[in-house]
Protein backbone atom coordinates (compact mmCIF):
# COMPACT_ATOMS: atom_id res chain seq x y z
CA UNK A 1 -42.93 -66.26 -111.56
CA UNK A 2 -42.02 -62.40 -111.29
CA UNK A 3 -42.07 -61.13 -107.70
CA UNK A 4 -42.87 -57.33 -108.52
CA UNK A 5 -46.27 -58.03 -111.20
CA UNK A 6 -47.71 -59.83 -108.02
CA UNK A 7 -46.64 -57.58 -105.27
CA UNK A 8 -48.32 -54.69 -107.41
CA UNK A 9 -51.27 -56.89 -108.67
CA UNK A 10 -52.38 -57.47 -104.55
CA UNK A 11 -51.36 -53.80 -103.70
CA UNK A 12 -53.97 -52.45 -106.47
CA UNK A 13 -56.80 -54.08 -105.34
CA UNK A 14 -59.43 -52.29 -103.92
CA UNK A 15 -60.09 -54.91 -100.89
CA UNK A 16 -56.57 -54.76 -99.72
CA UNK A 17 -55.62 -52.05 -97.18
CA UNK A 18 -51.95 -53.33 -96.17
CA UNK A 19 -50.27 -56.72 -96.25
CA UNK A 20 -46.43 -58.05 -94.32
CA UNK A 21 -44.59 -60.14 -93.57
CA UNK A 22 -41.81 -60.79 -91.16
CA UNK A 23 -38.20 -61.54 -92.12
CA UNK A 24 -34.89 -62.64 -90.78
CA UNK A 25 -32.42 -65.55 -90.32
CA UNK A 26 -34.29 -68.27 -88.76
CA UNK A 27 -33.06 -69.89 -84.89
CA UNK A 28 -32.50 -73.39 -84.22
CA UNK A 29 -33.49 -74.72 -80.99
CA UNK A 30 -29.99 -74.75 -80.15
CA UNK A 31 -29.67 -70.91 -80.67
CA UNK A 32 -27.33 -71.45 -83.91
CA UNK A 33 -28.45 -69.51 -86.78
CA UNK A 34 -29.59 -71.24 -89.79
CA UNK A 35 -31.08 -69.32 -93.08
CA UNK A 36 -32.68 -66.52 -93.94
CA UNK A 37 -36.56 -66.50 -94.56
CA UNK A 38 -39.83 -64.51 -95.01
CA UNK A 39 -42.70 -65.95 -93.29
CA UNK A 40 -45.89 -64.83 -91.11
CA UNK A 41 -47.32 -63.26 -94.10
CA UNK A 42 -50.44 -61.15 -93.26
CA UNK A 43 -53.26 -59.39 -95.00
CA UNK A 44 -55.59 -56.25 -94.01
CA UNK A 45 -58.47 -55.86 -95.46
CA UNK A 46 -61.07 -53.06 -95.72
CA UNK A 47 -63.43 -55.41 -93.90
CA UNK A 48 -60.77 -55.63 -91.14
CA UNK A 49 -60.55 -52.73 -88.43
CA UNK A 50 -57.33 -51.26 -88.44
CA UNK A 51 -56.53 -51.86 -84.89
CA UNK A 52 -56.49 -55.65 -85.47
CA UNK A 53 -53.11 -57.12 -84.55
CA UNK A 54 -51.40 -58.76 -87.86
CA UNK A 55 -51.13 -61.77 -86.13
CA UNK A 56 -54.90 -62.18 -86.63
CA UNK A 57 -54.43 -61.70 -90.18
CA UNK A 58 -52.10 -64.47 -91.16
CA UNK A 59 -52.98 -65.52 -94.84
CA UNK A 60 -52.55 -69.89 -92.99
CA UNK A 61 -55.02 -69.38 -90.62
CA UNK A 62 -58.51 -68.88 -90.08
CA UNK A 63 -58.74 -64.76 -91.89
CA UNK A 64 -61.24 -62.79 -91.42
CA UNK A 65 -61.82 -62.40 -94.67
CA UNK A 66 -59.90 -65.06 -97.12
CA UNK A 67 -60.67 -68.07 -94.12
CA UNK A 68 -58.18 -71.17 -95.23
CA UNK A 69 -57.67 -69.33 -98.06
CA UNK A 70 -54.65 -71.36 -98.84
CA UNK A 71 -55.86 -74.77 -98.88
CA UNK A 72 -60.47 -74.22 -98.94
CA UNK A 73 -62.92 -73.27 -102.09
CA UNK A 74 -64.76 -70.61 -101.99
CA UNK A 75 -67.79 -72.26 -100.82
CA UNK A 76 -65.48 -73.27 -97.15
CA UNK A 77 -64.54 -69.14 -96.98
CA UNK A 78 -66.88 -67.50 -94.11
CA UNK A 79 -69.49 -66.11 -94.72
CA UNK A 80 -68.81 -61.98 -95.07
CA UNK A 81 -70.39 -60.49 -92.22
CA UNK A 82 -72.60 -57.44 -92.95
CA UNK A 83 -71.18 -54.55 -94.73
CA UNK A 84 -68.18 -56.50 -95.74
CA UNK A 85 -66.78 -56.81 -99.25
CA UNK A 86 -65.92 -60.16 -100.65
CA UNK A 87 -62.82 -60.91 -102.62
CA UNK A 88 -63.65 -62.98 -106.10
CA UNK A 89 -61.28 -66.26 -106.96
CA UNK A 90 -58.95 -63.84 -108.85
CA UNK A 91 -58.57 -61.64 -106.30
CA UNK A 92 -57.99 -64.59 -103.46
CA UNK A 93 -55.10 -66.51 -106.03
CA UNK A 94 -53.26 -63.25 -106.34
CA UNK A 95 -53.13 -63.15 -102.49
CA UNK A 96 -52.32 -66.64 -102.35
CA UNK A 97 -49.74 -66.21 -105.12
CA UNK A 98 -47.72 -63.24 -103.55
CA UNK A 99 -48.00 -65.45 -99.94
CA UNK A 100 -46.02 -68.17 -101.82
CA UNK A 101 -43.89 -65.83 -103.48
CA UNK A 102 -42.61 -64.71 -99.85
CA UNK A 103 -42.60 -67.63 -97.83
CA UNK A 104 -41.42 -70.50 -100.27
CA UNK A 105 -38.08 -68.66 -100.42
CA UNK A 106 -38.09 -68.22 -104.27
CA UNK A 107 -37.17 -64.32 -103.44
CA UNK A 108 -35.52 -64.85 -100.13
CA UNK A 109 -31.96 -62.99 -101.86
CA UNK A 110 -34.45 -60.06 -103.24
CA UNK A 111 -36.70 -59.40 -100.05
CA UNK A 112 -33.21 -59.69 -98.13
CA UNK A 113 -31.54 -57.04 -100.44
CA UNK A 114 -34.80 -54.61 -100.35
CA UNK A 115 -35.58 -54.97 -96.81
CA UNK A 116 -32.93 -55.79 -94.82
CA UNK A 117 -32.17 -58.75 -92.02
CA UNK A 118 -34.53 -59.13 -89.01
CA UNK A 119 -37.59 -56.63 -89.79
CA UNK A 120 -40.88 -56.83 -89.91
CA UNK A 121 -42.36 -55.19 -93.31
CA UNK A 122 -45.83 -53.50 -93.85
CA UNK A 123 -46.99 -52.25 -97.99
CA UNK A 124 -49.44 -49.95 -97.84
CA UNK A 125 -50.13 -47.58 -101.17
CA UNK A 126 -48.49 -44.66 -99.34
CA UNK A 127 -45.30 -46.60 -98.41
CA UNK A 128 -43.76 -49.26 -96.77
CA UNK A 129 -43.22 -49.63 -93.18
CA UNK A 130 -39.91 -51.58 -92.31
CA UNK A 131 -39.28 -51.94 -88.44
CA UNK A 132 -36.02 -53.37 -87.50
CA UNK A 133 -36.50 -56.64 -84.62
């Protein structure tokens, strides 16, 4: 797998507003640095207000709008609440897809190289929002 068709292929779609991740050499419990990783990714969607903290928005918990997206059908998703736009299978995968693509450290050397250590990263259409930790 490619990590830039993916990146682009969630970016374009209509339902997504922003998406991020966090990233940074992970701590052991003795304090002693250990690797570099991506993790925490998060989703916004146009069903989700904008002043909703990412952390309610991770793509392995309960979402908003994808639910267990990661490990549920379709017919375990909630139910959209009114108003809201649902995303089809193809849509969910590719969210799925670039989720993997961050956290399973297949791209940990490119993320590091494009991003930086310790930051917390936000795509939106208009840019991306890197904020040093």
């Amino acid at each position: 797998m490619e990590f830039e068709p993916i990146f682009f292929a969630v970016l374009d779609d209509p339902l997504v507003v922003e998406f991020g991740w966090m990233q940074g050499t992970t701590i052991d419990e003795d304090e002693i640095p250990e690797r570099f990783a991506a993790e925490d990714f998060w989703v916004r969607t146009t069903n989700e207000p904008p002043e909703l903290a990412s952390e309610l928005l991770l793509l392995y918990s309960s979402h908003p709008t994808y639910g267990h997206a990661w490990d549920s059908s379709a017919a375990e998703r909630p139910a959209p609440a009114p108003n809201h736009s649902v995303p089809d299978e193809a849509a969910v995968e590719r969210v799925i897809q670039l989720e993997r693509a961050v956290e399973r450290h297949e791209f940990d050397d490119v993320l590091l190289q494009a991003f930086g250590q310790d930051a917390a990263i936000a795509v939106r259409r208009d840019g991306i929002r890197i904020t040093r930790a």
